[in-house]
N, C-alpha and C. Protein backbone atom coordinates (compact mmCIF):
# COMPACT_ATOMS: atom_id res chain seq x y z
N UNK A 1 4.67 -28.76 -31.43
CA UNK A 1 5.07 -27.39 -31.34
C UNK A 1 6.38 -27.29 -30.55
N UNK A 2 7.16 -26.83 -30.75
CA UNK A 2 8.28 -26.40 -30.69
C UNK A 2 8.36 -25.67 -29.47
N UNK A 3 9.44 -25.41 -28.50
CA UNK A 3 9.38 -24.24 -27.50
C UNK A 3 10.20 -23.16 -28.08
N UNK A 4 9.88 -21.68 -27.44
CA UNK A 4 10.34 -20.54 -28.17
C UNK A 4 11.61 -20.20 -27.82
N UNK A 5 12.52 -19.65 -28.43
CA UNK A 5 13.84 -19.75 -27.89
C UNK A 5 13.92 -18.80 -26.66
N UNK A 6 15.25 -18.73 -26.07
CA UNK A 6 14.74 -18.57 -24.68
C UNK A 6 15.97 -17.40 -25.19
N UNK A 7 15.71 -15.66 -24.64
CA UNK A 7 16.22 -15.01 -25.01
C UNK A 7 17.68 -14.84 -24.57
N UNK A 8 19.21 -14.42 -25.48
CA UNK A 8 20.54 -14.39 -25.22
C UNK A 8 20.33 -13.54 -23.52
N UNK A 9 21.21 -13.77 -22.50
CA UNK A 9 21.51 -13.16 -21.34
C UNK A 9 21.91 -11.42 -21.64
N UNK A 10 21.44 -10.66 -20.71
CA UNK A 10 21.71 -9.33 -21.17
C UNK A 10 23.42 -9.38 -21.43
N UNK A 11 24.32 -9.88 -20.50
CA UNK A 11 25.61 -10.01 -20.58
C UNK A 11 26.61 -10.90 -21.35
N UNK A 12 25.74 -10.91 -22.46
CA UNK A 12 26.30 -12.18 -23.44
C UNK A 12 27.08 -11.39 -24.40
N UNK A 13 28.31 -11.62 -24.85
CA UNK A 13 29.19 -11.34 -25.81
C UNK A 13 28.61 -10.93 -27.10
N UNK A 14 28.47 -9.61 -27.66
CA UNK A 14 28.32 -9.49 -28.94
C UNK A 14 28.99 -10.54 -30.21
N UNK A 15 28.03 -10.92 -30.96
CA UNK A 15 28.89 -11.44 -31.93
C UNK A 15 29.87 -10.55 -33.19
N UNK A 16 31.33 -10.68 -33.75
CA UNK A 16 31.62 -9.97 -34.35
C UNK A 16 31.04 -9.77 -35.61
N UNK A 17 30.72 -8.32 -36.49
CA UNK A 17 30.37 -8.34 -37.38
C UNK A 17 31.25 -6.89 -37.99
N UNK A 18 31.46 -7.37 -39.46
CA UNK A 18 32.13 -7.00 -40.05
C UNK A 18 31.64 -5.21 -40.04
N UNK A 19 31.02 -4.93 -39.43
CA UNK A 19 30.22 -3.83 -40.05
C UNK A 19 30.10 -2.79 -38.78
N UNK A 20 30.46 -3.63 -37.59
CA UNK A 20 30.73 -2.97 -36.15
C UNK A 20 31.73 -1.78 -36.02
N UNK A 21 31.93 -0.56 -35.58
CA UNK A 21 32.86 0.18 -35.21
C UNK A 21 33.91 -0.30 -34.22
N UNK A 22 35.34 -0.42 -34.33
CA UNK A 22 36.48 -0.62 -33.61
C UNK A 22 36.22 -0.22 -32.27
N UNK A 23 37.08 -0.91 -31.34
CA UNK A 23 37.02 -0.32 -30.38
C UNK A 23 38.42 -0.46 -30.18
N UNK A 24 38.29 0.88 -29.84
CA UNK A 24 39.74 1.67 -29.96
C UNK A 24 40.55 1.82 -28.71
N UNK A 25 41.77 1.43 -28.78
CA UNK A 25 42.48 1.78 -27.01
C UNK A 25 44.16 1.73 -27.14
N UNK A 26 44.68 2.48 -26.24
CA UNK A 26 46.30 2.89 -26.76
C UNK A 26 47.11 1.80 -26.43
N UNK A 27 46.30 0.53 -26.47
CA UNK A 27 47.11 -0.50 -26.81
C UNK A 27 47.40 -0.63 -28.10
N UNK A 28 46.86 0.15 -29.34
CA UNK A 28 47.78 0.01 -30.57
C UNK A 28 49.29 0.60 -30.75
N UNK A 29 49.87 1.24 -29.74
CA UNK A 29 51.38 1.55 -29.69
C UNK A 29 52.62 1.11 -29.86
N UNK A 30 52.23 0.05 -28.71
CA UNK A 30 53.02 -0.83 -28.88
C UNK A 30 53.36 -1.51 -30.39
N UNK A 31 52.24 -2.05 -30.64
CA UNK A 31 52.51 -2.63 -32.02
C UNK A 31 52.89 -1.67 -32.92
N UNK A 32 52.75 -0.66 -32.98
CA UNK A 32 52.92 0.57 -33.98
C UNK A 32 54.55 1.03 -33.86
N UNK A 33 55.10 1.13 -32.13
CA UNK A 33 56.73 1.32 -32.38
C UNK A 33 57.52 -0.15 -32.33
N UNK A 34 56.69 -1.56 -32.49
CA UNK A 34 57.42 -3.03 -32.93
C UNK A 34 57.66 -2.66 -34.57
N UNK A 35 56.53 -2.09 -35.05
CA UNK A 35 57.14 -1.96 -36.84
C UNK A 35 58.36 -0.39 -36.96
N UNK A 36 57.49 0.26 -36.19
CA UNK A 36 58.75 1.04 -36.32
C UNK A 36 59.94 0.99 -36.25
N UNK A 37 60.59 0.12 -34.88
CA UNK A 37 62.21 -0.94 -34.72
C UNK A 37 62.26 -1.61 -35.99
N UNK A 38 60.85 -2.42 -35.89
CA UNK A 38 61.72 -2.91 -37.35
C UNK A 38 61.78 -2.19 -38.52
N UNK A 39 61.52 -1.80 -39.25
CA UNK A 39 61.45 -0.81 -40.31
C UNK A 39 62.68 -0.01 -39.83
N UNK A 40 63.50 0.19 -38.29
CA UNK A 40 64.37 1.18 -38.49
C UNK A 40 65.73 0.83 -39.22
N UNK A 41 66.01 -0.88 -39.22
CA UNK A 41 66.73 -1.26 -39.84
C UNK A 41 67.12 -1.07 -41.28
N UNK A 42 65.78 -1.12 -41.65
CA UNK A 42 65.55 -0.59 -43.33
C UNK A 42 65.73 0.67 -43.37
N UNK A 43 65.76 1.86 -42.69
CA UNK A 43 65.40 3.27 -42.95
C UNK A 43 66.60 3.78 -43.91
N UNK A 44 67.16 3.73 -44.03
CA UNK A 44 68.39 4.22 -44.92
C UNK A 44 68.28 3.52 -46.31
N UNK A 45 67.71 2.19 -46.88
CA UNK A 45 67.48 2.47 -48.09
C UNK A 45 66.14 2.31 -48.31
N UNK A 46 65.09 2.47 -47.42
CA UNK A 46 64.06 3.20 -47.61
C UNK A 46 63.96 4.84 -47.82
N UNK A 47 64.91 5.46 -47.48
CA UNK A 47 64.98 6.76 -47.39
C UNK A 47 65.52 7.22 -48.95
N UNK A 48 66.38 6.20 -49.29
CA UNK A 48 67.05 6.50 -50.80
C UNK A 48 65.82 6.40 -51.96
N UNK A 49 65.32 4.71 -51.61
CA UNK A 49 64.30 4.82 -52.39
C UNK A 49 63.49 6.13 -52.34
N UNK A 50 63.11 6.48 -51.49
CA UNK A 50 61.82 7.85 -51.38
C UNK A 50 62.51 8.93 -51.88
N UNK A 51 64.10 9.26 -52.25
CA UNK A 51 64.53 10.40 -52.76
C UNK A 51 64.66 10.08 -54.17
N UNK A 52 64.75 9.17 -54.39
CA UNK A 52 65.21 8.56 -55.98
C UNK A 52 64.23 8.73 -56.93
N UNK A 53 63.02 7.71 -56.29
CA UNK A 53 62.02 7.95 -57.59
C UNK A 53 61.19 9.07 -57.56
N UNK A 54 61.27 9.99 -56.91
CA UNK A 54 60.52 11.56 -57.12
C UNK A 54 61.92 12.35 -57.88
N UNK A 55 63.03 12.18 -57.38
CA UNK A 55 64.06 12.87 -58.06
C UNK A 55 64.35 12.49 -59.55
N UNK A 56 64.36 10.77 -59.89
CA UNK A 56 64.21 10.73 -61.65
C UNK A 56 63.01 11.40 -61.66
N UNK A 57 61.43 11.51 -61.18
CA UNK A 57 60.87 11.69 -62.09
C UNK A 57 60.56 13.24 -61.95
N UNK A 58 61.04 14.07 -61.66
CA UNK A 58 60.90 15.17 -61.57
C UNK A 58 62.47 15.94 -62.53
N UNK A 59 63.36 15.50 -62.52
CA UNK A 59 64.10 15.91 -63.11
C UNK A 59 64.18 15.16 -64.83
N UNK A 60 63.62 13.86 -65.04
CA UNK A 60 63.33 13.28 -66.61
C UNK A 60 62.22 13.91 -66.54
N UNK A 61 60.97 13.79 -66.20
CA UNK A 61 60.19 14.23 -67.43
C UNK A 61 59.87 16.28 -66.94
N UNK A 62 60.09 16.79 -64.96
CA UNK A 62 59.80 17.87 -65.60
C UNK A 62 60.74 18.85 -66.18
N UNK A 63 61.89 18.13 -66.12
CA UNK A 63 63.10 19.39 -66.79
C UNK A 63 63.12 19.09 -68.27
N UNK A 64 63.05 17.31 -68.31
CA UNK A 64 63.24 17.35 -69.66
C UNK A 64 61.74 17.34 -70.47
N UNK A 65 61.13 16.85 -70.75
CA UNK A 65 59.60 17.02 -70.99
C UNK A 65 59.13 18.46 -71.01
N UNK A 66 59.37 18.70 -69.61
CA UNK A 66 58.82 20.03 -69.50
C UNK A 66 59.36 21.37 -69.95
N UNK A 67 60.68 20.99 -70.73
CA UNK A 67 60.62 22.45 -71.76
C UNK A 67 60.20 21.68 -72.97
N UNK A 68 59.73 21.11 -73.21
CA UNK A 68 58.43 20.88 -74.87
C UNK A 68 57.25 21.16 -74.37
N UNK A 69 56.57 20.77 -72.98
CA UNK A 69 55.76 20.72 -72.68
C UNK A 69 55.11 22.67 -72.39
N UNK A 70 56.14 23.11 -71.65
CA UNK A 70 55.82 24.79 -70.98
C UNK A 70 54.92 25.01 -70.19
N UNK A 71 54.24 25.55 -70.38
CA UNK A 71 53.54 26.01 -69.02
C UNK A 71 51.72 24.96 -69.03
N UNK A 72 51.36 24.86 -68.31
CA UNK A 72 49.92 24.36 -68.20
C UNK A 72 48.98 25.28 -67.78
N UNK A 73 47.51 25.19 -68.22
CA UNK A 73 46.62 25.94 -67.93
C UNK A 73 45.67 25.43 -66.77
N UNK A 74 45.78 26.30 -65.57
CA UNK A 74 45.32 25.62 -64.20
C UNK A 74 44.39 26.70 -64.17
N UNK A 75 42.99 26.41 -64.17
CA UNK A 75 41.62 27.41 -64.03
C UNK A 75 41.90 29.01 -64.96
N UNK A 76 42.39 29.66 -64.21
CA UNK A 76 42.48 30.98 -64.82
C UNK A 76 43.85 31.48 -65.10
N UNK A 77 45.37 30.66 -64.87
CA UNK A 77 46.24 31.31 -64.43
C UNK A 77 47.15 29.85 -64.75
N UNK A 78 48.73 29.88 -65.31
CA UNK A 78 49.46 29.00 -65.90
C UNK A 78 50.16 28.49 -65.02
N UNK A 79 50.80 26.98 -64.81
CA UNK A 79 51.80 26.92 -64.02
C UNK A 79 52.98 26.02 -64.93
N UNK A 80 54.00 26.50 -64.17
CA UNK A 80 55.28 25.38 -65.05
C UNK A 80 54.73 23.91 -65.17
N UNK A 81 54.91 23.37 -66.22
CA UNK A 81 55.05 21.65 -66.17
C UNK A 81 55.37 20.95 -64.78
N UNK A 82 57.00 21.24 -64.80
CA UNK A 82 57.39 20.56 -63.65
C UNK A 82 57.21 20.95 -61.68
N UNK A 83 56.00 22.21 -61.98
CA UNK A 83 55.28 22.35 -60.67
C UNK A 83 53.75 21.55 -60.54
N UNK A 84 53.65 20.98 -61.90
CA UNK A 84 52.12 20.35 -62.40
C UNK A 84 52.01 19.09 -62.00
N UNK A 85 53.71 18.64 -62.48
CA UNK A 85 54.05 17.58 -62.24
C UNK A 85 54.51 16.98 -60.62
N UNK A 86 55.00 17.90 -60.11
CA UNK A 86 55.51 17.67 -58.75
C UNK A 86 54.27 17.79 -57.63
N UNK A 87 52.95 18.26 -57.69
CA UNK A 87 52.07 18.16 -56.99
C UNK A 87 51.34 16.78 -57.46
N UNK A 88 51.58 16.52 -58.11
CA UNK A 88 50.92 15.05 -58.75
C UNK A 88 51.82 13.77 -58.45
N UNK A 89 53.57 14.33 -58.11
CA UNK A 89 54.23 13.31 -57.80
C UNK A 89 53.94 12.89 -56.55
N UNK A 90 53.68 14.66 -55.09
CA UNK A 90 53.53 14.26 -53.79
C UNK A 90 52.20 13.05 -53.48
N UNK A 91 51.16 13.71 -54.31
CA UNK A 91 50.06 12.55 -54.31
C UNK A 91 49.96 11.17 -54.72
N UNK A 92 50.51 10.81 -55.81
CA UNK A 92 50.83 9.61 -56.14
C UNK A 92 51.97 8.76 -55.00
N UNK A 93 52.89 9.28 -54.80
CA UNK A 93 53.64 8.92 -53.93
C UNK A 93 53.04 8.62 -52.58
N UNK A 94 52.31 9.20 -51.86
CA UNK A 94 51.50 9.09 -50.61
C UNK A 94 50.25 7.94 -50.82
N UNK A 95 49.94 8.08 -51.84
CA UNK A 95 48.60 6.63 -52.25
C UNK A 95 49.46 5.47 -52.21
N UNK A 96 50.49 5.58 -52.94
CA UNK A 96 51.59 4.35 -53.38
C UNK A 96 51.88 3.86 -52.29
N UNK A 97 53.01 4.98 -51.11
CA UNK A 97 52.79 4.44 -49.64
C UNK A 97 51.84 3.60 -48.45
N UNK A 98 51.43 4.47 -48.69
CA UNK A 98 50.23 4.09 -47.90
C UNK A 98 49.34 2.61 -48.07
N UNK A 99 49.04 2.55 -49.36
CA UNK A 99 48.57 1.45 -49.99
C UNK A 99 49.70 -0.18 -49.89
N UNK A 100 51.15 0.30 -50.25
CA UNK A 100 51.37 -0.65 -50.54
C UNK A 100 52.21 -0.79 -48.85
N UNK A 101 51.87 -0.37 -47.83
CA UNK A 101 51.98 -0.72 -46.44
C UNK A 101 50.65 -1.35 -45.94
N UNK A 102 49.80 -0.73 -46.52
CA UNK A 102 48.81 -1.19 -45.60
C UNK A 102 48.41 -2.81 -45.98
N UNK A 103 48.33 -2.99 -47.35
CA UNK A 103 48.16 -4.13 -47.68
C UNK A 103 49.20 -4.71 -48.14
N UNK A 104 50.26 -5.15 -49.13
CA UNK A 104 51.39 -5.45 -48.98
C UNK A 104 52.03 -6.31 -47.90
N UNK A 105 52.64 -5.38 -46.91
CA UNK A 105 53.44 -5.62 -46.06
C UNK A 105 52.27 -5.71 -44.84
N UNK A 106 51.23 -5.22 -44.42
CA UNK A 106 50.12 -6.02 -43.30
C UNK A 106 50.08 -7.27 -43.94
N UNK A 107 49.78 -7.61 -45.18
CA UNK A 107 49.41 -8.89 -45.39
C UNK A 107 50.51 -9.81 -45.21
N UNK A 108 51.69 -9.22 -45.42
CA UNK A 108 52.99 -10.21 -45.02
C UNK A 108 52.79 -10.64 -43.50
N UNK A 109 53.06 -9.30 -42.87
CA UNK A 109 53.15 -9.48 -41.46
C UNK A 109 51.91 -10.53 -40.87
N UNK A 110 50.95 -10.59 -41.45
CA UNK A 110 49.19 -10.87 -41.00
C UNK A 110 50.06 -12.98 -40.95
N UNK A 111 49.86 -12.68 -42.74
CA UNK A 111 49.69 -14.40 -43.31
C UNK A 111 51.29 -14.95 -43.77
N UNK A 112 52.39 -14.62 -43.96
CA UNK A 112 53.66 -14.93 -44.18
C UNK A 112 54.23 -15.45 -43.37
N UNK A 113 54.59 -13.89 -42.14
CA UNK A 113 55.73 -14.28 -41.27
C UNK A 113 55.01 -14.28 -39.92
N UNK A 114 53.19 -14.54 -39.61
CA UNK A 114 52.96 -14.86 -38.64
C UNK A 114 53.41 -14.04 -37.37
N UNK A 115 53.27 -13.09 -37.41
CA UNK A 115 53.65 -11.68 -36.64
C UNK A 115 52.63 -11.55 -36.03
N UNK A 116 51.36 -11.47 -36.77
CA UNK A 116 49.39 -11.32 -35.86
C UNK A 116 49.93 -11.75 -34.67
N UNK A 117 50.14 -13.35 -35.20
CA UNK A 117 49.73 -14.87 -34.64
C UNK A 117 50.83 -14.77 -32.59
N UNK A 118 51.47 -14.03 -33.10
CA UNK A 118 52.44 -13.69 -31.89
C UNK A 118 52.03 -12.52 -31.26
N UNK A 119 51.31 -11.15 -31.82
CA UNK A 119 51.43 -10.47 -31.08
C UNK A 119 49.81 -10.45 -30.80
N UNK A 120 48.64 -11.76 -31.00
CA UNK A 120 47.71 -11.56 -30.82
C UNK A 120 47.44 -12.39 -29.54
N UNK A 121 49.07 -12.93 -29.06
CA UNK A 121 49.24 -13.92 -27.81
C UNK A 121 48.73 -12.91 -26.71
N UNK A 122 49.29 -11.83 -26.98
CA UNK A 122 49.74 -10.97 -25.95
C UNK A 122 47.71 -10.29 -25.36
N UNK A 123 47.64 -9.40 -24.58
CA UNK A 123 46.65 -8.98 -24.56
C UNK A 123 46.16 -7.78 -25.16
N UNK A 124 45.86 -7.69 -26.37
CA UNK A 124 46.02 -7.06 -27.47
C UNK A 124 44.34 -7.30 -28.41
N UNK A 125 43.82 -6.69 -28.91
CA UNK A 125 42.65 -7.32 -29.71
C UNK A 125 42.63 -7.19 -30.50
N UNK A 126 42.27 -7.25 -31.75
CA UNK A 126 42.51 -7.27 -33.27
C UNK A 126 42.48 -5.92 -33.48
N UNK A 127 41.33 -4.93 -33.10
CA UNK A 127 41.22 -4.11 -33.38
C UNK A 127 42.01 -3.12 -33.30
N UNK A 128 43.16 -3.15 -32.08
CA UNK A 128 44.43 -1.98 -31.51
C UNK A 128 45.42 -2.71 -32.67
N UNK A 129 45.44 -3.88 -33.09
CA UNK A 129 46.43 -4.47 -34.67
C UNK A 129 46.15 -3.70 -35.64
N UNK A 130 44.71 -4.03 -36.28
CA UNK A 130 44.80 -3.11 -37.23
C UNK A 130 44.25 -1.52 -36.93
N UNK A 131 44.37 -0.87 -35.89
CA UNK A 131 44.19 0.65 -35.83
C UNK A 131 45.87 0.45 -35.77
N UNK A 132 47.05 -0.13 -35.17
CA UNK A 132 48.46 0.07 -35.34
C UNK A 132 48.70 0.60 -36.98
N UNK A 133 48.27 -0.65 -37.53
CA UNK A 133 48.67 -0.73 -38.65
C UNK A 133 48.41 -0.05 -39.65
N UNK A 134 46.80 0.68 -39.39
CA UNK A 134 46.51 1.93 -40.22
C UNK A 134 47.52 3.02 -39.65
N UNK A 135 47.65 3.28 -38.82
CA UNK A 135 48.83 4.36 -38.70
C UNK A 135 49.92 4.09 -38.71
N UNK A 136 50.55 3.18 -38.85
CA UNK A 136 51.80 2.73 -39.29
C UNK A 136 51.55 2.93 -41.03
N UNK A 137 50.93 2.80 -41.76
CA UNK A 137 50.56 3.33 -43.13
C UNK A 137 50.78 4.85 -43.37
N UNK A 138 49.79 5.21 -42.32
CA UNK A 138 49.73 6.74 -42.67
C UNK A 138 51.05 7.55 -42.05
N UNK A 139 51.73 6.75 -41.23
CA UNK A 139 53.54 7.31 -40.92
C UNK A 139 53.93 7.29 -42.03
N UNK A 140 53.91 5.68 -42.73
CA UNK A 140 54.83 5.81 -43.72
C UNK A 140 54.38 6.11 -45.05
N UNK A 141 53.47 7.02 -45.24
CA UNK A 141 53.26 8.06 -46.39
C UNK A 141 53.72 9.43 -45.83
N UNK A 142 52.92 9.77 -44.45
CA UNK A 142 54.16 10.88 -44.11
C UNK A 142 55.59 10.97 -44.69
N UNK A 143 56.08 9.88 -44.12
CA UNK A 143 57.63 10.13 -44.28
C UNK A 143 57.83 9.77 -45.57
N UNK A 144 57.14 9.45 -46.56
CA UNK A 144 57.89 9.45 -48.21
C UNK A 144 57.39 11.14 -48.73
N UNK A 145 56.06 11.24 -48.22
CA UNK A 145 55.71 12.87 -48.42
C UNK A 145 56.65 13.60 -48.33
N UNK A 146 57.38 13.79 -46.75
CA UNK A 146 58.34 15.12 -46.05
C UNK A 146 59.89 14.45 -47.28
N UNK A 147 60.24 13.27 -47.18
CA UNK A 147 61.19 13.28 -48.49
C UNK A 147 61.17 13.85 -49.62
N UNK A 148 60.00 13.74 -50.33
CA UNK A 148 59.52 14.45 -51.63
C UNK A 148 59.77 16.04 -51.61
N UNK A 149 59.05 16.31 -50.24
CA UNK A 149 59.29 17.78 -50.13
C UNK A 149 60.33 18.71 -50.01
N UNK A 150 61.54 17.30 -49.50
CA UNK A 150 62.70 17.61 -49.20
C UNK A 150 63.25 17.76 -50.71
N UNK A 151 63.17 16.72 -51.81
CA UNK A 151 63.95 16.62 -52.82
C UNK A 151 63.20 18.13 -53.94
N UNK A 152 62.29 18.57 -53.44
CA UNK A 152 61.27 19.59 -54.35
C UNK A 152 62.11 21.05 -53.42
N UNK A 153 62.41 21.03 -52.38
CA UNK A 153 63.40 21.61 -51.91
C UNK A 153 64.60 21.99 -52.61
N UNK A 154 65.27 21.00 -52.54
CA UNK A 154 66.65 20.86 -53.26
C UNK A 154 66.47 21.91 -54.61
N UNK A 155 65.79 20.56 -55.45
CA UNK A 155 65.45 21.36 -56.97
C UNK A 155 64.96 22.88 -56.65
N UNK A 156 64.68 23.62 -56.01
CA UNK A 156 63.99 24.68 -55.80
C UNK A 156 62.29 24.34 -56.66
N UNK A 157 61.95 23.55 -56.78
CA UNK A 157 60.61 23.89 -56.86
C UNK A 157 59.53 24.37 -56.30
């Protein structure tokens, strides 16, 4: 017979499990304004990109499309094409962001260019990394959003 195991110490380290809630602390900042510096380098033709492809596609298909197309039927009451279209551009555009930061470019930063691997030297825990990095996502759908809104501006839409 075997002896019974002898129970973990009350003060023994949880083991991690995938399924645990973060623990959260405003040490994700830091890491959150390191992408921001960097990314500020890029901001100017990141900024073009975010005016460009809402501006072709709002001016090809809803100016041009959208006089064949005319008005759409929204519940009880019609709206132009290219207002049908431009609430569908802000959303697509913000998934697109968001998505292709969070995974994309985290996964660069994570497994590429070894960025974790340096800033997980520091006293930092995984979890303030990726809570950075979810809001470093959700900045940068903000800021392709407030562009969009800017170029839906312009056009007067």
């Amino acid at each position: 017979m075997s002896p019974a195991p002898s129970p973990a110490p009350t003060g023994a380290p949880q083991q991690p499990s995938a399924w645990r809630a973060p623990r959260l602390s405003a040490r994700c900042w830091p890491v959150f304004l390191r992408n921001l510096l960097v990314w500020r380098k890029l901001a100017i033709p990141s900024l073009v990109g975010n005016i460009a492809e809402p501006l072709m596609w709002l001016v090809a298909f809803g100016y041009g499309m959208g006089a064949l197309v005319g008005r759409i039927p929204v519940g009880d009451q019609t709206v132009p094409y290219i207002l049908f279209l431009a609430s569908g551009s802000i959303c697509m555009s913000a998934m697109n962001a968001a998505s292709f930061e969070a995974l994309y470019s985290a996964f660069s930063r994570m497994h590429v260019q070894k960025t974790w691997d340096g800033i997980m030297n520091a006293p930092i825990s995984l979890d303030d990394v990726v809570l950075a990095e979810m809001l470093w996502a959700a900045f940068k759908a903000l800021f392709t959003v407030t562009a969009i809104l800017g170029v839906m501006l312009a056009l007067s839409i």
